[in-house]
Protein backbone atom coordinates (compact mmCIF):
# COMPACT_ATOMS: atom_id res chain seq x y z
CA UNK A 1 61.74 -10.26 3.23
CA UNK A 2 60.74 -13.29 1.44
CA UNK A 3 57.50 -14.88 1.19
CA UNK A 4 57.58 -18.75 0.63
CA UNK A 5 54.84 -21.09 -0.92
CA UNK A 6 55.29 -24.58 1.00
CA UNK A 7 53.99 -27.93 -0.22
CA UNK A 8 52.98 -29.30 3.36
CA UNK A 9 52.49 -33.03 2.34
CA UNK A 10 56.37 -32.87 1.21
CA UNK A 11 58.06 -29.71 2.78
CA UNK A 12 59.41 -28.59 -0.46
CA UNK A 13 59.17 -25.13 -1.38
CA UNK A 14 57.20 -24.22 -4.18
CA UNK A 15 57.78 -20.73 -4.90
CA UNK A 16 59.48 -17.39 -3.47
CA UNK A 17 58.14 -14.07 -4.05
CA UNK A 18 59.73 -10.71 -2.55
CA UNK A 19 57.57 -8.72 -0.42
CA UNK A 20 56.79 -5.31 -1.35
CA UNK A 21 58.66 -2.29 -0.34
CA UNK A 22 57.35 0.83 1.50
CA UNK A 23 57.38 2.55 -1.69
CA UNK A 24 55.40 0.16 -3.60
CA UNK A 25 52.68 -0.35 -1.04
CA UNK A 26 52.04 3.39 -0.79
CA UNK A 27 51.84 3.50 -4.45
CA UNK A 28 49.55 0.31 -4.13
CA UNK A 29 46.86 2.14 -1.70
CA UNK A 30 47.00 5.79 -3.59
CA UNK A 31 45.79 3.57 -6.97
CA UNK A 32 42.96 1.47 -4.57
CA UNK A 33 42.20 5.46 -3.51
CA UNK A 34 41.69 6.09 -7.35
CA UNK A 35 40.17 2.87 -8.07
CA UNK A 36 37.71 4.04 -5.23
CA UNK A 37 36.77 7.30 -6.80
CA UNK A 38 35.49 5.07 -10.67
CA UNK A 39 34.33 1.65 -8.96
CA UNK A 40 31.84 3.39 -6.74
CA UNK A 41 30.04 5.62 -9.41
CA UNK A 42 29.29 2.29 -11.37
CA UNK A 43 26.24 0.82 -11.75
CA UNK A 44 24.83 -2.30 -9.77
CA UNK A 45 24.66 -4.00 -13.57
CA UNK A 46 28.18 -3.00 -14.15
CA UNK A 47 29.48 -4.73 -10.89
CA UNK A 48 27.55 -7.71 -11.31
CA UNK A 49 28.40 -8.57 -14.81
CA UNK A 50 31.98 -8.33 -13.56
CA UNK A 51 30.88 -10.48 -10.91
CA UNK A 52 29.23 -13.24 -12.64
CA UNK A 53 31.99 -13.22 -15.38
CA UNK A 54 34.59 -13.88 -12.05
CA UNK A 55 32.22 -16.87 -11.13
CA UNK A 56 32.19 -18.39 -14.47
CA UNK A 57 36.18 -17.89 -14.11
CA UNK A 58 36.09 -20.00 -10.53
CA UNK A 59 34.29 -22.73 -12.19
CA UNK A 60 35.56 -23.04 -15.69
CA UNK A 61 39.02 -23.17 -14.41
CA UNK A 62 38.07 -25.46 -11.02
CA UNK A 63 40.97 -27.80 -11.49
CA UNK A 64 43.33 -25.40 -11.84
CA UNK A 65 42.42 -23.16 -8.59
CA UNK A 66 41.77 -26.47 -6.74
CA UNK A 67 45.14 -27.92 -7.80
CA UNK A 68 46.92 -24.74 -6.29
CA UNK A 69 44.75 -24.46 -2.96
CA UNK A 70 45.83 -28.28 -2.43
CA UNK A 71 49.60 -27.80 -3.28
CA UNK A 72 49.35 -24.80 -1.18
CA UNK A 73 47.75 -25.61 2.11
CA UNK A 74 47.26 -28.93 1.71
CA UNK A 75 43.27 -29.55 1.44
CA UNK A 76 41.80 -32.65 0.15
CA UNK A 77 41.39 -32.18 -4.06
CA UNK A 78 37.56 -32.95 -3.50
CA UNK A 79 37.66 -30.18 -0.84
CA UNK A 80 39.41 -27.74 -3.15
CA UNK A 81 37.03 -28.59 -5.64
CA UNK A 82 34.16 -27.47 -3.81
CA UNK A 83 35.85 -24.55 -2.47
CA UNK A 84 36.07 -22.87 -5.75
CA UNK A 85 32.19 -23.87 -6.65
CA UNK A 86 31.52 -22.06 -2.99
CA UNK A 87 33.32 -19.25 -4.01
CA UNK A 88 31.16 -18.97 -7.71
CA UNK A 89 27.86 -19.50 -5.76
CA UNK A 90 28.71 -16.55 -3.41
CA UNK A 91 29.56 -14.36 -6.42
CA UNK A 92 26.18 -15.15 -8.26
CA UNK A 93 24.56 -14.67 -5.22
CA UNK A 94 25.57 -11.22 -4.44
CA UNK A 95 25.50 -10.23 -8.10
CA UNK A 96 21.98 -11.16 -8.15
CA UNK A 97 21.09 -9.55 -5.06
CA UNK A 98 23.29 -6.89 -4.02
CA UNK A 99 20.84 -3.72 -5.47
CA UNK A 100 17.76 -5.17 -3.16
CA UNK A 101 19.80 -5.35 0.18
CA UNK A 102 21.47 -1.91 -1.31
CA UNK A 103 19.09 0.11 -2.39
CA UNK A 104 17.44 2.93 -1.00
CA UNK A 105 14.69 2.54 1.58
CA UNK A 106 11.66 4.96 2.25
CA UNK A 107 10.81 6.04 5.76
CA UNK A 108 7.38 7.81 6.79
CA UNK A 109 8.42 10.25 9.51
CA UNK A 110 5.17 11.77 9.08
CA UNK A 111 3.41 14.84 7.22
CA UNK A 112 5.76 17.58 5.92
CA UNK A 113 8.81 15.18 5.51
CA UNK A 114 9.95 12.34 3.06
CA UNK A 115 13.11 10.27 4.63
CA UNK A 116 15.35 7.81 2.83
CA UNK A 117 18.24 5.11 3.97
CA UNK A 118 20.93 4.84 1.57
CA UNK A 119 24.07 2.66 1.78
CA UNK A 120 26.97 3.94 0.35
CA UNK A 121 30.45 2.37 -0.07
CA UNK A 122 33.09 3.20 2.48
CA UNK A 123 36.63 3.26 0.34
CA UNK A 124 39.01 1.20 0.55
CA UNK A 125 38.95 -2.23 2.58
CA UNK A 126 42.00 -4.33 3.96
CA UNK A 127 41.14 -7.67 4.25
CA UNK A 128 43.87 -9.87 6.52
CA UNK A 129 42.81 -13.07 5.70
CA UNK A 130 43.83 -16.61 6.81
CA UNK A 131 45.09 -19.56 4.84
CA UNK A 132 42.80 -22.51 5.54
CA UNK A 133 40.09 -21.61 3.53
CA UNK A 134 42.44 -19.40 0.77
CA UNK A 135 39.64 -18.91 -1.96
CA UNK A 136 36.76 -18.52 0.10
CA UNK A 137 38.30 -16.66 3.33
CA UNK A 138 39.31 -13.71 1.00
CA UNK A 139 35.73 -14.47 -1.48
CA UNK A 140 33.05 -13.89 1.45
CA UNK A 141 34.51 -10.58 1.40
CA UNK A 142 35.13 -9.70 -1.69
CA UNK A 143 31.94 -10.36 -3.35
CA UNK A 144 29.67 -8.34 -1.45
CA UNK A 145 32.70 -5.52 -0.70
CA UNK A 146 33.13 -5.00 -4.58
CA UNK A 147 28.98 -5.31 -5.44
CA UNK A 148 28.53 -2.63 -2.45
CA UNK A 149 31.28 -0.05 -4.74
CA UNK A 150 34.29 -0.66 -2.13
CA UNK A 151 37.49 -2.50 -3.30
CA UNK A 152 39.98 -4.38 -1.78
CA UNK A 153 43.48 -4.62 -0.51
CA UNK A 154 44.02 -8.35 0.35
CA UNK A 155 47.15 -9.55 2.84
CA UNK A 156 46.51 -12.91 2.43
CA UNK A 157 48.26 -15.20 4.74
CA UNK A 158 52.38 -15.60 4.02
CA UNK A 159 52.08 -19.75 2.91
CA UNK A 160 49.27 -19.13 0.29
CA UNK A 161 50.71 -16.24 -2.24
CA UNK A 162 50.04 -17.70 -5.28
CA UNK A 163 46.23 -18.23 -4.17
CA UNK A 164 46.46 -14.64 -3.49
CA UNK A 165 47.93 -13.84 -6.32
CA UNK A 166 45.23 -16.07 -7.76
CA UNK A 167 42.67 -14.35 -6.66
CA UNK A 168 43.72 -10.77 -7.99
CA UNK A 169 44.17 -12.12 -11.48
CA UNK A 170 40.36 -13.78 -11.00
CA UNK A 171 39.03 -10.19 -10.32
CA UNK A 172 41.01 -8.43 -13.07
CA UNK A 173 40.16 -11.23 -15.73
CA UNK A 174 36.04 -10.55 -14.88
CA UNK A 175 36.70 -7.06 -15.63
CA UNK A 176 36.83 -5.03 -12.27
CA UNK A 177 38.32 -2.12 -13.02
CA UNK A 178 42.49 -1.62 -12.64
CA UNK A 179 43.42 -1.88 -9.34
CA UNK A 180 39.63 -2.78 -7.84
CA UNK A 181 41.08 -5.85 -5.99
CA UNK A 182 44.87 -6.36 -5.08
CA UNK A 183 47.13 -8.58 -3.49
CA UNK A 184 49.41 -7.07 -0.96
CA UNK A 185 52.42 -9.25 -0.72
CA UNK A 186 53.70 -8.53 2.95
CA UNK A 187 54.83 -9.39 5.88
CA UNK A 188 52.28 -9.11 9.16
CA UNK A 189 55.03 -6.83 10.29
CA UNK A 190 53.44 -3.78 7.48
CA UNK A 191 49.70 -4.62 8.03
CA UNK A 192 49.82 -1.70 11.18
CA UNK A 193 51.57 0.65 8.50
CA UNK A 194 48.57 -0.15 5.84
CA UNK A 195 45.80 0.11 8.44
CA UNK A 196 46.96 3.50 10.23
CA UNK A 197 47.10 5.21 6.62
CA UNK A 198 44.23 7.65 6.34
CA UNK A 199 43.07 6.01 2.87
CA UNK A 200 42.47 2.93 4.26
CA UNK A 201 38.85 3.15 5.44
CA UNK A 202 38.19 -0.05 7.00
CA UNK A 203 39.54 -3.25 7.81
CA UNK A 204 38.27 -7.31 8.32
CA UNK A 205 39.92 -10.17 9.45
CA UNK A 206 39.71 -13.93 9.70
CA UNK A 207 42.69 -15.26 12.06
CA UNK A 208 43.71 -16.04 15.64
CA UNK A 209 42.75 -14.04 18.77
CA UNK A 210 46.34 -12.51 18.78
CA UNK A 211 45.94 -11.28 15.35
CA UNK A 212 42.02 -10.08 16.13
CA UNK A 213 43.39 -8.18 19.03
CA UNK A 214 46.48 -6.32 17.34
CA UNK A 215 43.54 -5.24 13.93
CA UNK A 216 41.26 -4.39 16.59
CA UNK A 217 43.31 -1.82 19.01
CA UNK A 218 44.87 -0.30 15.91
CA UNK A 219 41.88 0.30 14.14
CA UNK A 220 40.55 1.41 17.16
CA UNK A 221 42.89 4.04 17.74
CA UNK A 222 42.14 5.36 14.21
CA UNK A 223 38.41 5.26 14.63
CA UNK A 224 38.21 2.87 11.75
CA UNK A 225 35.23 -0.39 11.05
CA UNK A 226 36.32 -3.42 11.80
CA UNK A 227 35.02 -7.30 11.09
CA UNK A 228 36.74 -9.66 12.89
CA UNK A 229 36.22 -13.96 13.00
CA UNK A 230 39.03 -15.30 15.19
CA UNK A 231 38.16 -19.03 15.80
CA UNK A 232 35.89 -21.29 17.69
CA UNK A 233 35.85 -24.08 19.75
CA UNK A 234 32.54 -25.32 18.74
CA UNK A 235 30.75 -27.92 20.58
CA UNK A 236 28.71 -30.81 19.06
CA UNK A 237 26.14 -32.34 21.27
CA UNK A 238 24.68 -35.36 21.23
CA UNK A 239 21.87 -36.40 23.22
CA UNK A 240 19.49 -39.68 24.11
CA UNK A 241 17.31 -38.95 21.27
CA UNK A 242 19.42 -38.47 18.72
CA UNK A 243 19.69 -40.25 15.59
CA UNK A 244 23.11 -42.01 16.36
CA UNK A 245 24.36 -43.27 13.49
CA UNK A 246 23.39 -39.89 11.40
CA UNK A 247 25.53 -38.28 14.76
CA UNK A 248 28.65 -40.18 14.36
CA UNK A 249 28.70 -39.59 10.73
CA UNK A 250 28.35 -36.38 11.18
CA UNK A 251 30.70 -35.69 13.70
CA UNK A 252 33.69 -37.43 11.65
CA UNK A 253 32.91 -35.32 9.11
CA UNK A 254 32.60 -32.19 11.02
CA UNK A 255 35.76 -32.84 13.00
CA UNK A 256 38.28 -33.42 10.05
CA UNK A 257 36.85 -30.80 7.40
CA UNK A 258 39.98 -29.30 5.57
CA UNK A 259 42.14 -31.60 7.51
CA UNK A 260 40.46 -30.41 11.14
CA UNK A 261 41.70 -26.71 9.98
CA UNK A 262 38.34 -24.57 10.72
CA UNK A 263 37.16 -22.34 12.66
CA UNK A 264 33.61 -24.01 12.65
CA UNK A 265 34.67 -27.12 12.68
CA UNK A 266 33.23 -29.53 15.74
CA UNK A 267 36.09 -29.88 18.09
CA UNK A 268 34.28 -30.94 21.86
CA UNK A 269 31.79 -33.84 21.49
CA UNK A 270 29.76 -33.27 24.61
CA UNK A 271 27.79 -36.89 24.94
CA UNK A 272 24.55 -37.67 27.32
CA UNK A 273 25.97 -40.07 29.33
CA UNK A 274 22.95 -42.61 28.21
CA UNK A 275 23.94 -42.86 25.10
CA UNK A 276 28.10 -42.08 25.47
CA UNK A 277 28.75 -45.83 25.38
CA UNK A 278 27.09 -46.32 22.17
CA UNK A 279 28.16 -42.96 20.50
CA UNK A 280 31.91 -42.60 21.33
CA UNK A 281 33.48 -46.30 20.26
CA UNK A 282 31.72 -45.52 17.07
CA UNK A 283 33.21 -42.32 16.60
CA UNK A 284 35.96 -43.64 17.26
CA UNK A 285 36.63 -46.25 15.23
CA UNK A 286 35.02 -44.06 12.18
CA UNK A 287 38.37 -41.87 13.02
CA UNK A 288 40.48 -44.79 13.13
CA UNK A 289 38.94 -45.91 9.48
CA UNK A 290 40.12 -42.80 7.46
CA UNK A 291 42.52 -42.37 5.18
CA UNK A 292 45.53 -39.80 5.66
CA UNK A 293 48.04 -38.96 2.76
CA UNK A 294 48.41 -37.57 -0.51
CA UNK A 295 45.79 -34.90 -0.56
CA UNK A 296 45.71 -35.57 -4.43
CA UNK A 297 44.43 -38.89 -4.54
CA UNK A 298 41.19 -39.18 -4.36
CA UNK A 299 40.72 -41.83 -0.93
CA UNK A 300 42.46 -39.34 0.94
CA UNK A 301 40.48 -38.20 3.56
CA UNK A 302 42.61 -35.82 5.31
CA UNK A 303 45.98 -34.22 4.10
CA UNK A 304 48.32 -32.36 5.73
CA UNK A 305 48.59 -29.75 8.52
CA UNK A 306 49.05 -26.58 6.73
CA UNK A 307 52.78 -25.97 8.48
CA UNK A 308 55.48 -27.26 11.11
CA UNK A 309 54.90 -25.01 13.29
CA UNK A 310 50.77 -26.14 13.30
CA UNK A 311 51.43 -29.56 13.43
CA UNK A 312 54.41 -28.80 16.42
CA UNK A 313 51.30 -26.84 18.35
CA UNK A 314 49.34 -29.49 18.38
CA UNK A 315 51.67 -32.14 19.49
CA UNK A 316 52.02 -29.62 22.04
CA UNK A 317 48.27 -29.08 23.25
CA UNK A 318 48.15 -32.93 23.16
CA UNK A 319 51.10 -33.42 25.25
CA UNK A 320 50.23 -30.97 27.80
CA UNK A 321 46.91 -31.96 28.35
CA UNK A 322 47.81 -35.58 28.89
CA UNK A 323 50.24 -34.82 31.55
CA UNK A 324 46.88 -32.91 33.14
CA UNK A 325 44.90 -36.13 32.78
CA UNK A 326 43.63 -36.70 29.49
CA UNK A 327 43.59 -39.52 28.23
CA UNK A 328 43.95 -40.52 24.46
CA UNK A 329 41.75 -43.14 22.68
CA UNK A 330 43.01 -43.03 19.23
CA UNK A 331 45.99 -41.48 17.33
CA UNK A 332 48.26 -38.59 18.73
CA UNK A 333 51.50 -40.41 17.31
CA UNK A 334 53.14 -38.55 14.29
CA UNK A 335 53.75 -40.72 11.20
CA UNK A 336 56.73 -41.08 10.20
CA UNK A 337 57.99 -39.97 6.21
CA UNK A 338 58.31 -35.88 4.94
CA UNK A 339 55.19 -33.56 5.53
CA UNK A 340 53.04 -32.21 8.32
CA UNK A 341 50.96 -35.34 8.49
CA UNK A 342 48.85 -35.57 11.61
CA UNK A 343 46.74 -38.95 12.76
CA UNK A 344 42.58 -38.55 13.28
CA UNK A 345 43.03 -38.28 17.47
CA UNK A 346 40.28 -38.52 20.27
CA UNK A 347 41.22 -37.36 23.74
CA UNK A 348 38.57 -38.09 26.90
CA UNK A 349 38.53 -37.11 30.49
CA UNK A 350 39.52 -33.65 30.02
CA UNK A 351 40.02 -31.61 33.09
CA UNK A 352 39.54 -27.61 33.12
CA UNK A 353 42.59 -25.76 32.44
CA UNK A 354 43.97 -27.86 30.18
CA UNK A 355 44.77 -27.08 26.33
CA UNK A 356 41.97 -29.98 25.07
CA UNK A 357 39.63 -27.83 27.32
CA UNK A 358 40.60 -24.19 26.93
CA UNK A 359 42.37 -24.02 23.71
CA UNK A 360 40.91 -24.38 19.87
CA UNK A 361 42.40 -27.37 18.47
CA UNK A 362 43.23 -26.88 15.00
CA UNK A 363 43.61 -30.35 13.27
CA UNK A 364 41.78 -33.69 13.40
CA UNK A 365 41.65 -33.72 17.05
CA UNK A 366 38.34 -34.35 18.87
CA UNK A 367 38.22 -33.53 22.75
CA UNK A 368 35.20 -35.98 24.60
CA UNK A 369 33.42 -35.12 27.30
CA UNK A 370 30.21 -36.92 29.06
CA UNK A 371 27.31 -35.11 30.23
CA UNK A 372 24.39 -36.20 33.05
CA UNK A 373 21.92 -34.05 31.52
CA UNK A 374 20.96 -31.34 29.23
CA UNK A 375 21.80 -28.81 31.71
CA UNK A 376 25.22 -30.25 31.92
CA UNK A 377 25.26 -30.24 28.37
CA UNK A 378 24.63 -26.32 27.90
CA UNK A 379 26.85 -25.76 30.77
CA UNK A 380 29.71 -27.12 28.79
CA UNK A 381 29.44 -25.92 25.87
CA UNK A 382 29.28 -22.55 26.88
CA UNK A 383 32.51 -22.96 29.18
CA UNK A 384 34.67 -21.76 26.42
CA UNK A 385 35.95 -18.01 25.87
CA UNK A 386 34.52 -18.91 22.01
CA UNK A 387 31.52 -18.54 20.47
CA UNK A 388 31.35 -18.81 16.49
CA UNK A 389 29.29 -22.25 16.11
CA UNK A 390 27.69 -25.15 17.79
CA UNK A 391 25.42 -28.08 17.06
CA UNK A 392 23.28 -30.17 18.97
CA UNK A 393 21.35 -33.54 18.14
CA UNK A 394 18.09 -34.15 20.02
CA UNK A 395 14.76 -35.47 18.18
CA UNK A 396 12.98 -33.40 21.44
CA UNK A 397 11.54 -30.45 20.35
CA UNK A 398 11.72 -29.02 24.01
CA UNK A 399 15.24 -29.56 23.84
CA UNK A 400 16.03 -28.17 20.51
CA UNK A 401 14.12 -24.38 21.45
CA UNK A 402 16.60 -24.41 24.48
CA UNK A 403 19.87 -25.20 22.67
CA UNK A 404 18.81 -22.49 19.62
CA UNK A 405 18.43 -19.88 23.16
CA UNK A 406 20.78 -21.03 25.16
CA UNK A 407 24.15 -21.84 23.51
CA UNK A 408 26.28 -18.55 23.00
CA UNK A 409 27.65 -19.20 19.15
CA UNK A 410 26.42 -16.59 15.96
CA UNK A 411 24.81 -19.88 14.49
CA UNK A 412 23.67 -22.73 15.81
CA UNK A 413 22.95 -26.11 13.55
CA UNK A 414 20.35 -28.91 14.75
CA UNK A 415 20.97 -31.95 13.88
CA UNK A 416 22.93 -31.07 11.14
CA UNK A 417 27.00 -30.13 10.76
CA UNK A 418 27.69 -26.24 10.88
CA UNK A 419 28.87 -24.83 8.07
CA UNK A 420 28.89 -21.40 6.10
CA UNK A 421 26.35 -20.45 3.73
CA UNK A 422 26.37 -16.87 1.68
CA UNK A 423 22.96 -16.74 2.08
CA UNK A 424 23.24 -16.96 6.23
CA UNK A 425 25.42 -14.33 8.22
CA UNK A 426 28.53 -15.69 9.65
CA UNK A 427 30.37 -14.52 12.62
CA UNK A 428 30.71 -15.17 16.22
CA UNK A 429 30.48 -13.77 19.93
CA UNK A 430 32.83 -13.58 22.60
CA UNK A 431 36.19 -13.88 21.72
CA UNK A 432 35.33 -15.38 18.14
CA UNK A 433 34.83 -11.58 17.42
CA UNK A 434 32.30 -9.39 16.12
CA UNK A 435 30.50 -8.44 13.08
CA UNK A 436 29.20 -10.92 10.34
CA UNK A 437 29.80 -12.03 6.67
CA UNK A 438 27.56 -12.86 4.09
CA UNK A 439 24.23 -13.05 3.81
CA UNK A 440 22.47 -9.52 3.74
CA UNK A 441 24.05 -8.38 6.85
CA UNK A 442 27.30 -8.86 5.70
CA UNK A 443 27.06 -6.53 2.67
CA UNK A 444 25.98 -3.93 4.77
CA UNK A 445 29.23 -3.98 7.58
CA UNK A 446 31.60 -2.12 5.15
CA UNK A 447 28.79 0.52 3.81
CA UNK A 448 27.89 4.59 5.31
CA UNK A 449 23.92 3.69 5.79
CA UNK A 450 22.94 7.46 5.66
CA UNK A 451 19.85 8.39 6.66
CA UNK A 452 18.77 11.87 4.47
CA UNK A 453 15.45 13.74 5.38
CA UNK A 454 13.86 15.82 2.74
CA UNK A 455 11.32 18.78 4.73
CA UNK A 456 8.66 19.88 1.67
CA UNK A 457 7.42 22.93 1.64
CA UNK A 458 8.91 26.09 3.99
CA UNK A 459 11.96 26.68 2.13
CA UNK A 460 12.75 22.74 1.46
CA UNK A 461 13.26 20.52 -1.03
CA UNK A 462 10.80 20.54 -3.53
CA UNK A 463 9.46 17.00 -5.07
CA UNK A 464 7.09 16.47 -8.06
């Protein structure tokens, strides 16, 4: 099978690689097995020197990673550029931190006993990771994984292999020990084969519901941890008391991050219908004012769609939800010329059961919808199998308490664009998945937190 590096703003392939064999992945996990048994009997220090030397790597080379991830996927330059700073802050950050949210923790359970929590590394972890974000998908795991004594098998997503590729050479250049982080180069067809081997102790994804569902049930069946983020249709409220022109500004912005291609990105704009006619021509025509092409110059605002067969989808979502009743208020015509080029669209009165209203949209499309009231408001934005993000612009503090309890999402943002942080966890409920990344939580999903109870005295463990 061959695995093909695309440039989506041209079509032209880039590079082919040759997946694995059978052979060579087996031989692949029994060294990650052996890597296992060294990494985790290292030191804290040792790991984060590593760590901090792979962060120095991310950002003394910046134009170099950030030049691939755009020929790659297609990201704005500017956006690449920042992805690989992202990716060094989250390595210093878990270097600097990972022995406080690690270490051991005393319990009093009383006279006569001393208890301890202790969180020790699992093995080894197959990450299945997605292609939109290709540094910093694979990074929020890998940083805290490594720093906790795991390592890493990475399947990175079958259009980015030489950002996966990337990324192993990163690791082994800091000084991770042989064969502490890998790239897998295989099809989605082997990932069951990888996760059902009894070496493989756990397993994360980032990726569609499809892809969530097929990690989950097999890791299921093998009684194996899972993390899994599979999308979002996040809404982005706006209400009377907003600060409008902060809102629309925002809400571009939010909408066509990475070329509309996130899972956090705003994609329903759910409007008070006091200030809809003021908000929505605005946001409009800040759509209509961007700049689509070469994803290497630097007025490009958004690049490509990462494929064809992404672009095709969404020409399909459109399409079908027009014929329902939509109606479209800017874009939704494909340019003409080579790549997956797709115009900043709005779409308006949505009905239920409709791709704009059941679906994630994943490009610069934004799905409208008016509200009478806040009630309305939370209503709607919870009418979505989803639940990874959401953000809501009110200046009432009454309102603000109610959208933090009331909207279903892993993190809400007020007045303010959601957005990852590797300070923050990061995940979702509902079908966005289940478990989180970063922040202290997320070091602690792929670690055994034993509890161990020392009884003094009577035949026990003697201390001091």
């Amino acid at each position: 099978m061959a695995i093909v590096s695309h440039n989506p703003s041209t079509g032209e392939t880039l590079r082919t690689f040759t997946a694995i064999e059978p052979d060579e992945i087996d031989d692949r996990i029994a060294r990650a097995r052996l890597a296992f048994d060294r990494h985790r009997s290292t030191s804290f220090q040792h790991r984060a020197a590593a760590l901090l030397r792979a962060a120095d790597l991310l950002e003394g080379e910046e134009d170099r990673w950030a030049r691939l991830m755009t020929m790659e996927m297609g990201k704005p330059l500017a956006a690449a550029l920042a992805e690989a700073r992202k990716c060094a802050t989250a390595c210093r950050y878990y270097a600097h931190n990972a022995e406080r949210f690690l270490g051991n923790e005393m319990v009093d359970v009383g006279p006569g006993q001393r208890a301890e929590i202790r969180y020790q590394p699992l093995g080894v972890i197959l990450a299945v990771m997605p292609w939109n974000f290709p540094f910093w998908q694979a990074m929020r795991f890998a940083a805290p994984a490594l720093m906790a004594g795991n390592v890493g098998l990475l399947k990175h997503a079958s259009n980015v292999p030489q950002c996966a590729l990337a990324l192993e050479e990163i690791f082994r250049r800091a000084g991770f020990g042989a064969d502490v982080f890998q790239t897998l180069l295989i099809g989605s067809g082997e990932v069951e084969r990888v996760l059902r081997d009894r070496r493989i102790a756990a397993a994360t994804l980032t990726g569609s519901e499809a892809a969530g569902q097929s990690i989950g049930s097999i890791a299921g069946d093998e009684i194996k941890k899972t993390v899994l983020e599979l999308g979002g249709s996040d809404p982005f409220i706006v209400m009377p008391s907003a600060d409008l022109e902060a809102a629309v500004a925002t809400a571009v912005k939010a909408r066509v991050i990475n070329n509309g291609q996130s899972c956090i990105a705003a994609k329903r704009f759910i409007v008070h219908e006091a200030v809809a006619d003021a908000f929505i021509p605005r946001f409009v025509a800040a759509l209509e004012a961007l700049t689509v092409g070469d994803p290497t110059h630097e007025e490009t605002d958004i690049g490509p769609l990462a494929s064809q067969a992404i672009r095709e989808d969404l020409v399909r979502q459109i399409e079908e939800s027009v014929r329902a009743g939509a109606r479209v208020l800017t874009g939704g015509t494909l340019p003409e010329g080579p790549g997956y080029f797709f115009p900043p669209t709005a779409v308006t009165d949505i009905p239920p059961g409709c791709p704009a209203y059941d679906e994630e949209l994943f490009g610069p499309v934004a799905a409208i919808f008016r509200v009478k009231d806040l009630d309305q408001a939370v209503s709607l934005a919870n009418d979505t199998s989803f639940g990874l993000g959401a953000a809501a612009w009110t200046s009432d503090a009454a309102e603000a308490e109610r959208f933090a309890v009331e909207l279903e999402a892993g993190q809400v943002f007020l007045n303010g664009m959601v957005a990852s942080d590797p300070r923050l966890p990061f995940g979702g409920v509902k079908r966005s998945g289940y478990g989180r990344e970063l922040g202290v939580f997320g070091i602690r999903e792929f670690v055994n937190i034993k509890t161990v109870v020392y009884a003094e005295g009577g035949g026990g463990v003697r201390t001091g």
